[in-house]
PDB file of N, CA and C in Angstrom:
ATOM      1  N   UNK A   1      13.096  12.883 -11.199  1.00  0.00           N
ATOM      2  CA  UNK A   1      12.378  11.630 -11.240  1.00  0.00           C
ATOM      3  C   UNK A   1      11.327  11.724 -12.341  1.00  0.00           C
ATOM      4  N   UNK A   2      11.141  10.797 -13.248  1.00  0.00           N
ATOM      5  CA  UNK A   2      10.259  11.130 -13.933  1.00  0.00           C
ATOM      6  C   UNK A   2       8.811  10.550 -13.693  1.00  0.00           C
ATOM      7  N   UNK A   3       7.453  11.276 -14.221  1.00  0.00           N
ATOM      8  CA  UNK A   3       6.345  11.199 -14.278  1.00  0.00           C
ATOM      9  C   UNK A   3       6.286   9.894 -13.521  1.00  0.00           C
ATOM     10  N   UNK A   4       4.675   9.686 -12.621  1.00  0.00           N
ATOM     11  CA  UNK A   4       4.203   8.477 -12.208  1.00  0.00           C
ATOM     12  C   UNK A   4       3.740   7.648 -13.022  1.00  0.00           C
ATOM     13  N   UNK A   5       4.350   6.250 -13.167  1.00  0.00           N
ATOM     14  CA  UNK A   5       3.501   5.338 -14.073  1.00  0.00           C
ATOM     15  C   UNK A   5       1.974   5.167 -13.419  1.00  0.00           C
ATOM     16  N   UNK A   6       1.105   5.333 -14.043  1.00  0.00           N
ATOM     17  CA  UNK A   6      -0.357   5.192 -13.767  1.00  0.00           C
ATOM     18  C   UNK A   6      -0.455   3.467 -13.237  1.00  0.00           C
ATOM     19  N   UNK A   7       0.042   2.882 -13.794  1.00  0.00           N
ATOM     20  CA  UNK A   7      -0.028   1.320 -13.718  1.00  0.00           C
ATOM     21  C   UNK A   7       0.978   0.358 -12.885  1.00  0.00           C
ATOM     22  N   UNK A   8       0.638  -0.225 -11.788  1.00  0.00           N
ATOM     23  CA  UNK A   8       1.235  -0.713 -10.609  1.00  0.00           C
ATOM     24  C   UNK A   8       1.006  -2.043 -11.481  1.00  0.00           C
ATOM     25  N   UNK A   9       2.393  -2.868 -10.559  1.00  0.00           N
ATOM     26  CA  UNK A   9       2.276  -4.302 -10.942  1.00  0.00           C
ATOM     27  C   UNK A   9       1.150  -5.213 -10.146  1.00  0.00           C
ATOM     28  N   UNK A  10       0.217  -6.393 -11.034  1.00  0.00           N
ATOM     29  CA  UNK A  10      -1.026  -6.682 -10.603  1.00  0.00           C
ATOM     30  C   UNK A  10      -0.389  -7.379  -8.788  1.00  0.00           C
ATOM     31  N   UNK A  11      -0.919  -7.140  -7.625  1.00  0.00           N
ATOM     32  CA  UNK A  11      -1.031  -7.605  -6.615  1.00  0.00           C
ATOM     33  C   UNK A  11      -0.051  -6.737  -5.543  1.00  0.00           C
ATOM     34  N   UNK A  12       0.312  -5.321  -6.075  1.00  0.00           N
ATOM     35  CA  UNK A  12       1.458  -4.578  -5.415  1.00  0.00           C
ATOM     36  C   UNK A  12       0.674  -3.486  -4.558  1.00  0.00           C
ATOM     37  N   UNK A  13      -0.488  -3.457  -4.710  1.00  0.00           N
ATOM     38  CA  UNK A  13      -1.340  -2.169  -4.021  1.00  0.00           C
ATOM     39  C   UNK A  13      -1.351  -3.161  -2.421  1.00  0.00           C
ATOM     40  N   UNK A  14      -2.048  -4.163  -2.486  1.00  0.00           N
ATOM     41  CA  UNK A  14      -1.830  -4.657  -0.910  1.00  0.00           C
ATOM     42  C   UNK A  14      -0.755  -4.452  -0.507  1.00  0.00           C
ATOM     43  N   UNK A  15       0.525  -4.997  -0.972  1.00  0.00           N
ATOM     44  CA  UNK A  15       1.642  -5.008  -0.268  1.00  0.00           C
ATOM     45  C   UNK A  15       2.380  -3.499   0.105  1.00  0.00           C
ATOM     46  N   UNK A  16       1.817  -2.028  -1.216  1.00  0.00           N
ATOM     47  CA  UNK A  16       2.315  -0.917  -0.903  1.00  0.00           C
ATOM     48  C   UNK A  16       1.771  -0.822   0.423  1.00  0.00           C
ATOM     49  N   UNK A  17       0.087  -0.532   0.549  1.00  0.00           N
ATOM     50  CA  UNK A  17      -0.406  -0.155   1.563  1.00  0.00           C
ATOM     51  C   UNK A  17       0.367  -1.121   3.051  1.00  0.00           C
ATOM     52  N   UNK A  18       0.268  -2.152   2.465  1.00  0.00           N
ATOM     53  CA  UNK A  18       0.548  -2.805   4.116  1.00  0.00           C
ATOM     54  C   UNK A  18       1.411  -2.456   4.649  1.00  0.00           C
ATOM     55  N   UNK A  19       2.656  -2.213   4.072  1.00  0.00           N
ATOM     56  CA  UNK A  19       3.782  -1.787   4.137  1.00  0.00           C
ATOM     57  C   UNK A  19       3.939  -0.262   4.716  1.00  0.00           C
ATOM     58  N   UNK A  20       2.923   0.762   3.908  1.00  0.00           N
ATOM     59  CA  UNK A  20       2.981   2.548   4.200  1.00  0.00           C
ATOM     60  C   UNK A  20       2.533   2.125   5.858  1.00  0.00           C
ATOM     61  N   UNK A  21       1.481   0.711   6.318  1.00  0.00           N
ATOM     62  CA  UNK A  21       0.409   1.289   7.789  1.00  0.00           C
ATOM     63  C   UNK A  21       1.478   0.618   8.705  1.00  0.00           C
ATOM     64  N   UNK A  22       2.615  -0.002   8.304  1.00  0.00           N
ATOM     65  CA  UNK A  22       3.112  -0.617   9.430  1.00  0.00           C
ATOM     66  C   UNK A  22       4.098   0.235  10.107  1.00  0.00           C
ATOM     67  N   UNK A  23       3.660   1.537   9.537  1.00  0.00           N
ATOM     68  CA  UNK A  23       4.338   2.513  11.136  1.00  0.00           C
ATOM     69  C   UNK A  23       3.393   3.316  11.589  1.00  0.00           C
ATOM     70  N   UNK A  24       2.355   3.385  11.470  1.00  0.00           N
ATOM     71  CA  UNK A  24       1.038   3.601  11.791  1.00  0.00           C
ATOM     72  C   UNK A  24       0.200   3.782  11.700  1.00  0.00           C
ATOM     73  N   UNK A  25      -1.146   4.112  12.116  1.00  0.00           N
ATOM     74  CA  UNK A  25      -1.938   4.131  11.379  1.00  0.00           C
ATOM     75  C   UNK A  25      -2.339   5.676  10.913  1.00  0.00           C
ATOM     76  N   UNK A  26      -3.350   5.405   9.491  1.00  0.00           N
ATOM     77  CA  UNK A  26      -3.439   6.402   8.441  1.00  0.00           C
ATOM     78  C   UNK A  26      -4.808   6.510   7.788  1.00  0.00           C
ATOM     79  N   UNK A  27      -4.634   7.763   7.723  1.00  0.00           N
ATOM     80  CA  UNK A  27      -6.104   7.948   6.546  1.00  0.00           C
ATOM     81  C   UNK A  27      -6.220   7.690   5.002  1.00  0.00           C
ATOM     82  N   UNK A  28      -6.984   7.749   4.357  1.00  0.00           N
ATOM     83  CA  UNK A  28      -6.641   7.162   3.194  1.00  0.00           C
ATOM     84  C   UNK A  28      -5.856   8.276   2.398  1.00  0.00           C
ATOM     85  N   UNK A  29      -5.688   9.573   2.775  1.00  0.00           N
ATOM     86  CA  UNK A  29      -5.475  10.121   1.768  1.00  0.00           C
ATOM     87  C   UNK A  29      -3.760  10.226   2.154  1.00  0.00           C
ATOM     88  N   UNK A  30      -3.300  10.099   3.196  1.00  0.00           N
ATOM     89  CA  UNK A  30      -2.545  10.212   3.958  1.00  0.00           C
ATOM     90  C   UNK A  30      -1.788   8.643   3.248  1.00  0.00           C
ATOM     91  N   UNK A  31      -2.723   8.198   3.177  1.00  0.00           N
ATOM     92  CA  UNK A  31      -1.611   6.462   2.963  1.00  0.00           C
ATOM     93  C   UNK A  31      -1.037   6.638   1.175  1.00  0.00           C
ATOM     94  N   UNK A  32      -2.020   7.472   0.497  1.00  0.00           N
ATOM     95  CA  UNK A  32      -1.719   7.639  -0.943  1.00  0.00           C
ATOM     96  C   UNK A  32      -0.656   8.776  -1.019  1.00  0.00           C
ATOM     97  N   UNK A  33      -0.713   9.351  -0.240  1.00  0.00           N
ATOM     98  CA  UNK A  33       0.319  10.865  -0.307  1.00  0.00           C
ATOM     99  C   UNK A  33       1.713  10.577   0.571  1.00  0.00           C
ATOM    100  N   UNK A  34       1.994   9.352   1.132  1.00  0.00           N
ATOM    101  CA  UNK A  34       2.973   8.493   1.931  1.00  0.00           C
ATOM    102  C   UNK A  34       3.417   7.723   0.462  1.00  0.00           C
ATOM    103  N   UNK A  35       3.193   7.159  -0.115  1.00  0.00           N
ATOM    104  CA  UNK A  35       3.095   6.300  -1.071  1.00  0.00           C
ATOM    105  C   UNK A  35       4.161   7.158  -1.980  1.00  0.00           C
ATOM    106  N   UNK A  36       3.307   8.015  -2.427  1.00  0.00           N
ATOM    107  CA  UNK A  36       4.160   9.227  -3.711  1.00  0.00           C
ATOM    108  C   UNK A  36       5.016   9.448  -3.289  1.00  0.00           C
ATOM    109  N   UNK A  37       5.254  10.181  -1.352  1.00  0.00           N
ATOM    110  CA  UNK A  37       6.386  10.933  -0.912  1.00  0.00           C
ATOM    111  C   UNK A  37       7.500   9.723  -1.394  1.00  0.00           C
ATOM    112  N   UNK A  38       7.726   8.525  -0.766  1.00  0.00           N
ATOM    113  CA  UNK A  38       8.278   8.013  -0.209  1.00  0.00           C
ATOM    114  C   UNK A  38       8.883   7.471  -1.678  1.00  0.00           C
ATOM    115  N   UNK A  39       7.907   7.155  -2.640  1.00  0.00           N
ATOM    116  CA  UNK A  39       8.806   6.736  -4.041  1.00  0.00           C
ATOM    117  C   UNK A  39       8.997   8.279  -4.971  1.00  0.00           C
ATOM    118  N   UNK A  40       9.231   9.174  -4.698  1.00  0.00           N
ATOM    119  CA  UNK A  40       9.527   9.931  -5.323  1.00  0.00           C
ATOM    120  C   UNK A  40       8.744  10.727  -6.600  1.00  0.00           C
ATOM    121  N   UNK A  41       7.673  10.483  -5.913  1.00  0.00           N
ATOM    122  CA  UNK A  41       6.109  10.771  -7.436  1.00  0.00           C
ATOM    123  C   UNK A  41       6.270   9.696  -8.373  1.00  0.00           C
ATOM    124  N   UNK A  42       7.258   8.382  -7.744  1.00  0.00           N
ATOM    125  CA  UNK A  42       7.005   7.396  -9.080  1.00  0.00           C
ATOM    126  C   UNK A  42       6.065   6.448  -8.797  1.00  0.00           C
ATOM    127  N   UNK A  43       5.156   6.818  -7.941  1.00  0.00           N
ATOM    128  CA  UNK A  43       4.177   5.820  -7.658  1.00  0.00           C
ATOM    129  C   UNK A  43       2.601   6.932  -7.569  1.00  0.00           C
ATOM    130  N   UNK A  44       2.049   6.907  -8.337  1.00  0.00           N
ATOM    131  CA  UNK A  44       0.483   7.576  -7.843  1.00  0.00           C
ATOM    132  C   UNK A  44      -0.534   6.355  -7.623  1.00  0.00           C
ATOM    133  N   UNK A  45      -1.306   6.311  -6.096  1.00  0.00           N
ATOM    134  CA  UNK A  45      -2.382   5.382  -6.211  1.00  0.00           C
ATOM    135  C   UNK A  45      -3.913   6.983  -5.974  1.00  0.00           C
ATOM    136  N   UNK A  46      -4.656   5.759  -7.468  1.00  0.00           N
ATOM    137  CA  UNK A  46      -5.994   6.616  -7.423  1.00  0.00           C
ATOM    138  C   UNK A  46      -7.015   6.257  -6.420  1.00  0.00           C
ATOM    139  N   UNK A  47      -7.567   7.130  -5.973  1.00  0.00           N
ATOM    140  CA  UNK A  47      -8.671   6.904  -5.272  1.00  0.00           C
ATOM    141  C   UNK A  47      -9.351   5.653  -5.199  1.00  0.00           C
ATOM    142  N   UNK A  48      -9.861   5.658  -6.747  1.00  0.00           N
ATOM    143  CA  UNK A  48     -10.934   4.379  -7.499  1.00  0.00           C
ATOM    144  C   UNK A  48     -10.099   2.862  -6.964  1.00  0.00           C
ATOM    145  N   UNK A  49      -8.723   2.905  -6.563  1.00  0.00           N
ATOM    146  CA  UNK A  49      -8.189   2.030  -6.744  1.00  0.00           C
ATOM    147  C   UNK A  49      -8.185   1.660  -5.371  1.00  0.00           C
ATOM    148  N   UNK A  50      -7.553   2.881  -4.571  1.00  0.00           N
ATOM    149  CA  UNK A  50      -7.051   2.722  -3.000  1.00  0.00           C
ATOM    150  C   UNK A  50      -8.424   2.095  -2.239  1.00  0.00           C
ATOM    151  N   UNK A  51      -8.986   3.112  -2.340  1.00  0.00           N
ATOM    152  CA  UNK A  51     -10.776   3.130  -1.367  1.00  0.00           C
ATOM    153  C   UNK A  51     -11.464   0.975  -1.496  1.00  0.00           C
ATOM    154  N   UNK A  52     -11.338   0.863  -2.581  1.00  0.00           N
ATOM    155  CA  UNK A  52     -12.020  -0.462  -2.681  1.00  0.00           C
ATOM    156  C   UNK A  52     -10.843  -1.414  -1.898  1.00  0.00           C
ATOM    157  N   UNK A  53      -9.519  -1.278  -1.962  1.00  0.00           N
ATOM    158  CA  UNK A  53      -8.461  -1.941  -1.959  1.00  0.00           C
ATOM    159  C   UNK A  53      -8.495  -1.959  -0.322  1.00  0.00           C
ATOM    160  N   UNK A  54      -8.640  -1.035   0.123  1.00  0.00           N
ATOM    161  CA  UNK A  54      -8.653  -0.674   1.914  1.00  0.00           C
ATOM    162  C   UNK A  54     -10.075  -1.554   2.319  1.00  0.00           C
ATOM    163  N   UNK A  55     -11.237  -1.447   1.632  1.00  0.00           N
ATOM    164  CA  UNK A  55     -12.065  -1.834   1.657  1.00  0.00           C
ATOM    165  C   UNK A  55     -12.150  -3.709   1.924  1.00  0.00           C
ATOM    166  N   UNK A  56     -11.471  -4.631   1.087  1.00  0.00           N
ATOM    167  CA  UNK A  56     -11.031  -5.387   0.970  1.00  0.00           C
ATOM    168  C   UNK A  56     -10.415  -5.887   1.790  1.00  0.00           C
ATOM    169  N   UNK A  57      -9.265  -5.308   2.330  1.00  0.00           N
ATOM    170  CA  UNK A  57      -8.222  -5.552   3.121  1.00  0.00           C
ATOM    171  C   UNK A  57      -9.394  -5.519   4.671  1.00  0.00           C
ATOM    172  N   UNK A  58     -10.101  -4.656   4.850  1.00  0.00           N
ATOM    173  CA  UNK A  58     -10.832  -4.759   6.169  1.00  0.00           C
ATOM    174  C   UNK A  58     -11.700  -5.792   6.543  1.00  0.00           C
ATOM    175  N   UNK A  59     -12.470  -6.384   5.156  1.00  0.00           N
ATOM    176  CA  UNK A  59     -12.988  -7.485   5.193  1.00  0.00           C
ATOM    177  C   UNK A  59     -12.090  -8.819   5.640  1.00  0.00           C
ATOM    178  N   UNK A  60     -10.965  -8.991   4.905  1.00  0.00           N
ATOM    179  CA  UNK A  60     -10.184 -10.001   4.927  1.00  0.00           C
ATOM    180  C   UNK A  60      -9.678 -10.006   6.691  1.00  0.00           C
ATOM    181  N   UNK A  61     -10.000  -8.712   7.361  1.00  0.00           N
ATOM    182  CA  UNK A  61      -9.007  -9.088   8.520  1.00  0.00           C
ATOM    183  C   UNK A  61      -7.506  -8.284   9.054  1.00  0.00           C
ATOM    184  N   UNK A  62      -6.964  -7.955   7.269  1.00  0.00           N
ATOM    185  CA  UNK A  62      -5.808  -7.143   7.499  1.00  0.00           C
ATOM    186  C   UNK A  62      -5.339  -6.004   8.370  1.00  0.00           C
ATOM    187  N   UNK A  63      -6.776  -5.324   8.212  1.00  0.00           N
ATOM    188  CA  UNK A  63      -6.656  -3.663   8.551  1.00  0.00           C
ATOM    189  C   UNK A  63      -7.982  -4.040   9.736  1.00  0.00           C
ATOM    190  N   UNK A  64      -8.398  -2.348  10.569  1.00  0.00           N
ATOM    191  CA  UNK A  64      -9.098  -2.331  11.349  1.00  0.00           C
ATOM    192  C   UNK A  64      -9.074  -1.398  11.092  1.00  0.00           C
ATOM    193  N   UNK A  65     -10.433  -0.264  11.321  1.00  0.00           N
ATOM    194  CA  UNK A  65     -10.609   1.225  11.262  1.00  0.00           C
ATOM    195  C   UNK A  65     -10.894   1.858  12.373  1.00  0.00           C
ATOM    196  N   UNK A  66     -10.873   3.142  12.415  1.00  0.00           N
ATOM    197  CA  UNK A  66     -11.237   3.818  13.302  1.00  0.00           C
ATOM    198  C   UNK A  66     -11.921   5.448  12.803  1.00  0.00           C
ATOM    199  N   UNK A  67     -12.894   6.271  13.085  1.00  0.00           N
ATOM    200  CA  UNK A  67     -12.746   7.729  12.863  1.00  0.00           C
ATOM    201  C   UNK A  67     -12.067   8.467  13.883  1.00  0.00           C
ATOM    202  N   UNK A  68     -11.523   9.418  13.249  1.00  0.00           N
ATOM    203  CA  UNK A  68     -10.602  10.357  13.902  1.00  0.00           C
ATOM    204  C   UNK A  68     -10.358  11.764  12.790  1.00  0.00           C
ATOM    205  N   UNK A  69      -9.895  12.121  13.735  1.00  0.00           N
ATOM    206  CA  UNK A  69      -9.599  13.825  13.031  1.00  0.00           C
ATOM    207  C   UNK A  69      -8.652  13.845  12.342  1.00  0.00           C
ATOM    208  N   UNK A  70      -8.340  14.357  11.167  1.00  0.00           N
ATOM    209  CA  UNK A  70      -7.087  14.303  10.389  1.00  0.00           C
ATOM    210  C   UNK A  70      -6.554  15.706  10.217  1.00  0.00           C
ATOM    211  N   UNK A  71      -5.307  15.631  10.230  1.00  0.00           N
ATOM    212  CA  UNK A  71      -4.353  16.926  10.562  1.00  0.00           C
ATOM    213  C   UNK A  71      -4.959  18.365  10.453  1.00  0.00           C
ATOM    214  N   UNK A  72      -5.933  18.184   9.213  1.00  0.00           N
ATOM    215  CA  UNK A  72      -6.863  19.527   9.002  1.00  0.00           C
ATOM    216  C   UNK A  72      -7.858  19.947   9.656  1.00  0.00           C
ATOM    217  N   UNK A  73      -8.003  19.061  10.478  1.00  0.00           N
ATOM    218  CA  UNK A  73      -9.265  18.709  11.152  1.00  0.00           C
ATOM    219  C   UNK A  73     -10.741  18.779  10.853  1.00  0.00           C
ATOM    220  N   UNK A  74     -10.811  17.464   9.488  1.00  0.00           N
ATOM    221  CA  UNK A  74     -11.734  16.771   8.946  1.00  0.00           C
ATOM    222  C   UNK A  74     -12.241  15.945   9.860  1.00  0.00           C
ATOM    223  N   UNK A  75     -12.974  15.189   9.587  1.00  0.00           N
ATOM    224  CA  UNK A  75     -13.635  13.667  10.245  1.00  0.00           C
ATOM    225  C   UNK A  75     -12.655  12.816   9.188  1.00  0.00           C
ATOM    226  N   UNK A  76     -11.840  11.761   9.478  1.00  0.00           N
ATOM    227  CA  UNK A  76     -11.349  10.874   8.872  1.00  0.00           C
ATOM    228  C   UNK A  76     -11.344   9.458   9.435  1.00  0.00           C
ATOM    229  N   UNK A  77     -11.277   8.428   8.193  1.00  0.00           N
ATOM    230  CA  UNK A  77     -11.280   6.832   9.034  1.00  0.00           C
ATOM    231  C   UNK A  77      -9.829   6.418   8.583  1.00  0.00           C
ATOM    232  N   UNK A  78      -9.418   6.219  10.040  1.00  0.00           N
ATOM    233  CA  UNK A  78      -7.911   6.177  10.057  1.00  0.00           C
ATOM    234  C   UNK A  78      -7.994   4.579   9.990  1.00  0.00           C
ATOM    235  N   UNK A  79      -6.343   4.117   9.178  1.00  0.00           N
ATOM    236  CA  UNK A  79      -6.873   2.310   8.953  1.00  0.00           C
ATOM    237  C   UNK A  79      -5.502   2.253  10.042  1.00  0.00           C
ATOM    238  N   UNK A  80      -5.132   0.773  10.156  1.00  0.00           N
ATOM    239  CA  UNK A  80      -3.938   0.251  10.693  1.00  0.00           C
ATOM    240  C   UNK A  80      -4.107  -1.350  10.579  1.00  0.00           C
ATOM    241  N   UNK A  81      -2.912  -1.793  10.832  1.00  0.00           N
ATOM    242  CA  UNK A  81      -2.555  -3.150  10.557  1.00  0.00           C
ATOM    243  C   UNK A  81      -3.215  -3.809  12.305  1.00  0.00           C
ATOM    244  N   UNK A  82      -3.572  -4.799  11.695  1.00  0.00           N
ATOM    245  CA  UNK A  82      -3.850  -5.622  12.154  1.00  0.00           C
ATOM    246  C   UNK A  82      -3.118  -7.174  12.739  1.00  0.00           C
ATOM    247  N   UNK A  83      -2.840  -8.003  13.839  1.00  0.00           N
ATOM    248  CA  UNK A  83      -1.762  -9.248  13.619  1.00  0.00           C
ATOM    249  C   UNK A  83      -1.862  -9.815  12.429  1.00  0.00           C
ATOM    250  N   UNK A  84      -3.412 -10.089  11.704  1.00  0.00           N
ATOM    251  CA  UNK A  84      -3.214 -10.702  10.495  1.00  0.00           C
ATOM    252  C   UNK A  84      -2.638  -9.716   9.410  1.00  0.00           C
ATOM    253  N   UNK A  85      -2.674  -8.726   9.624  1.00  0.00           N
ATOM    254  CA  UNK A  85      -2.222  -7.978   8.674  1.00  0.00           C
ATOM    255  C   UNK A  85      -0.842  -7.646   8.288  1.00  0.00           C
ATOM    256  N   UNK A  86      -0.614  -7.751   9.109  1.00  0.00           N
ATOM    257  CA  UNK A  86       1.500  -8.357   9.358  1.00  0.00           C
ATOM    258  C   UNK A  86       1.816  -9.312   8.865  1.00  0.00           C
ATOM    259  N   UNK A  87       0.773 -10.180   9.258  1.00  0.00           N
ATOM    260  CA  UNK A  87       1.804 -11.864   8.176  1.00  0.00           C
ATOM    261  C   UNK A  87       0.955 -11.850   7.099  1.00  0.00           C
ATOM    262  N   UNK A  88       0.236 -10.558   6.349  1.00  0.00           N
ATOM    263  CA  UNK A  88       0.042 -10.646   5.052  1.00  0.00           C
ATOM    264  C   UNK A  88       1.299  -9.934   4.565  1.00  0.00           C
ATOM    265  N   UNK A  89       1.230  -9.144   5.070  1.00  0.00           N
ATOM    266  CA  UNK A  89       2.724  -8.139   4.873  1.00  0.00           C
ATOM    267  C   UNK A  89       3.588  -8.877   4.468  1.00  0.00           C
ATOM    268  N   UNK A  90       4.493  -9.857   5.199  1.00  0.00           N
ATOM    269  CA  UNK A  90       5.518 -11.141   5.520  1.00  0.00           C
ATOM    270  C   UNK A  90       5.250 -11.868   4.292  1.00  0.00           C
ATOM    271  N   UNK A  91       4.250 -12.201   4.000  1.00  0.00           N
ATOM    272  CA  UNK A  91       3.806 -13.269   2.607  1.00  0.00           C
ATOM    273  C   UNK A  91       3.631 -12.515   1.500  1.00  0.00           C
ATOM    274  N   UNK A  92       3.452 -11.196   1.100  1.00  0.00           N
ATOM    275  CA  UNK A  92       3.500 -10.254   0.609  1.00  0.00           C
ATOM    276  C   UNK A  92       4.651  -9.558   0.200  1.00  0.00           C
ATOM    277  N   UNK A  93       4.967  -9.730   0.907  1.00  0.00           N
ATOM    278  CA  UNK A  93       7.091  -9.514   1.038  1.00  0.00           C
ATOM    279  C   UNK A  93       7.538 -10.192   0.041  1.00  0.00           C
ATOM    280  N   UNK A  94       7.343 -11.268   0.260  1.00  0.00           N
ATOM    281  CA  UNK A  94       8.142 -12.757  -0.042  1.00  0.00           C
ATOM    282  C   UNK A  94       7.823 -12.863  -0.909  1.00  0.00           C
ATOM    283  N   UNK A  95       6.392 -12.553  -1.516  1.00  0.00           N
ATOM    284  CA  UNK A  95       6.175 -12.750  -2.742  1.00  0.00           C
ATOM    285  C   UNK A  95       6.526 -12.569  -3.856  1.00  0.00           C
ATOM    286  N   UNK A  96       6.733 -11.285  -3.135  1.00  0.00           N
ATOM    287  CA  UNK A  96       6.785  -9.677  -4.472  1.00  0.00           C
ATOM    288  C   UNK A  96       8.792 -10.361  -4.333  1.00  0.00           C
ATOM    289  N   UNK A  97       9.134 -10.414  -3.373  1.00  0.00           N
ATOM    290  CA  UNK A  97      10.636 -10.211  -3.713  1.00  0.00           C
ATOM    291  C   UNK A  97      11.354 -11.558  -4.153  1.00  0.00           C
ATOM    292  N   UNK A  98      10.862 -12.584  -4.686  1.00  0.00           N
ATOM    293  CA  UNK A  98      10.493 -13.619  -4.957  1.00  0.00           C
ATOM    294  C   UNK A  98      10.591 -13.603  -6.880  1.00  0.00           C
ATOM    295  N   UNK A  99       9.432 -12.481  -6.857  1.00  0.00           N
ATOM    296  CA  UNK A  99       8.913 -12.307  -8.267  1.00  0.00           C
ATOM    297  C   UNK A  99      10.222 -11.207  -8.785  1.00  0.00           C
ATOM    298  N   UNK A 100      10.447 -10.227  -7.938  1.00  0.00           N
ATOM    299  CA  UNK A 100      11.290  -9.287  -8.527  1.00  0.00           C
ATOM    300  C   UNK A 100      12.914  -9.953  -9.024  1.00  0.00           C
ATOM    301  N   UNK A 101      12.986 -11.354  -7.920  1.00  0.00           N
ATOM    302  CA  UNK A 101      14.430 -11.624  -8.233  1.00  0.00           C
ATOM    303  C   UNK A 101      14.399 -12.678  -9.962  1.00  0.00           C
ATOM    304  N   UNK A 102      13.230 -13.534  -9.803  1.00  0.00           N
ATOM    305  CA  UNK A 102      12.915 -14.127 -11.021  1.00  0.00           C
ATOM    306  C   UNK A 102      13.026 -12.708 -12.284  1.00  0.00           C
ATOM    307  N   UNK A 103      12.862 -11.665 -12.102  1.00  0.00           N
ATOM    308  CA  UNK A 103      12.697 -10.305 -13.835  1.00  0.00           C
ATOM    309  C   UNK A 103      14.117 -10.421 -13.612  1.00  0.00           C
ATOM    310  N   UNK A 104      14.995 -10.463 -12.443  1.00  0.00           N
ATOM    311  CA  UNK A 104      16.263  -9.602 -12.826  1.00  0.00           C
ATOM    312  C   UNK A 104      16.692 -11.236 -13.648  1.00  0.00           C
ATOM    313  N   UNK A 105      16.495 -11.988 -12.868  1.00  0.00           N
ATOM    314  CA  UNK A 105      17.424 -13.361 -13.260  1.00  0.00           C
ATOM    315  C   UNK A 105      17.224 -13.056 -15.119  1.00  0.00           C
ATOM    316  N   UNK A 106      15.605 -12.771 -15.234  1.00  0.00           N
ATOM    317  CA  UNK A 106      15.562 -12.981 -17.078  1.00  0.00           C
ATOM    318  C   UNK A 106      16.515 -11.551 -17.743  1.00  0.00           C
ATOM    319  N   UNK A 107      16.199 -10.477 -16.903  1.00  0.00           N
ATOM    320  CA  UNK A 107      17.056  -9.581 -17.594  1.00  0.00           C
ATOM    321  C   UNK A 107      18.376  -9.527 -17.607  1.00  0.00           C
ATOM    322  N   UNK A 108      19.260 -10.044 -16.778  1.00  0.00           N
ATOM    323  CA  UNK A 108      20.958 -10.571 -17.159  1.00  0.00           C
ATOM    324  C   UNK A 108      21.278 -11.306 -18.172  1.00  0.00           C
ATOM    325  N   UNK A 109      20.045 -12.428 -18.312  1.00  0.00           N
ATOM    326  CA  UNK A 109      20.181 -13.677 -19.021  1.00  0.00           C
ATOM    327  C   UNK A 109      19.507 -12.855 -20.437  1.00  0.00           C
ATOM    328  N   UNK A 110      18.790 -12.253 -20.719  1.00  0.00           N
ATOM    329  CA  UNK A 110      18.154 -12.202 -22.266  1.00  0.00           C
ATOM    330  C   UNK A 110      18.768 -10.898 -23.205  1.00  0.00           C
TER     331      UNK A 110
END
């Protein structure tokens, strides 16, 4: 697989995360290291990026926190989805797969 692109498409960090918490809930470092596993190191999210982004999402409603111990047994604030945070997910979905079918339509055609 090659190298992680540093650069996610603009509005794809909500929908990664929402997507990594909807099988449960996670710490942050845990939701970024889910992220990499799961695309194959073709996805790195930075700190600078995740932390404000979780941040955000808690305000809005999406997520809910909690502290808890994390596997090493740190102090960690574990996030999880929320009901609203599911039908951001759902609209988030739709969006992104929406947008992805509009690139392929131009790339057959150009």
């Amino acid at each position: 697989m090659p190298p992680a692109n540093p650069e996610l498409l603009p509005g794809t960090l909500y929908l990664l995360v929402l997507r990594t918490l909807r099988a449960g809930p996670l710490h942050g470092y845990a939701i970024a290291k889910r992220i990499r596993d799961v695309s194959e190191q073709g996805l790195e999210i930075e700190d600078g990026s995740l932390y404000p982004a979780l941040n955000r999402m808690l305000v809005k409603g999406w997520l809910a926190s909690e502290w808890g111990t994390s596997e090493n047994n740190r102090k960690a604030r574990f996030y999880r989805l929320t009901a609203e945070g599911r039908k951001q997910l759902a609209r988030e979905t739709e969006s992104f797969e929406r947008m992805v079918s509009s690139i392929q339509r131009v790339l057959r055609t150009a």
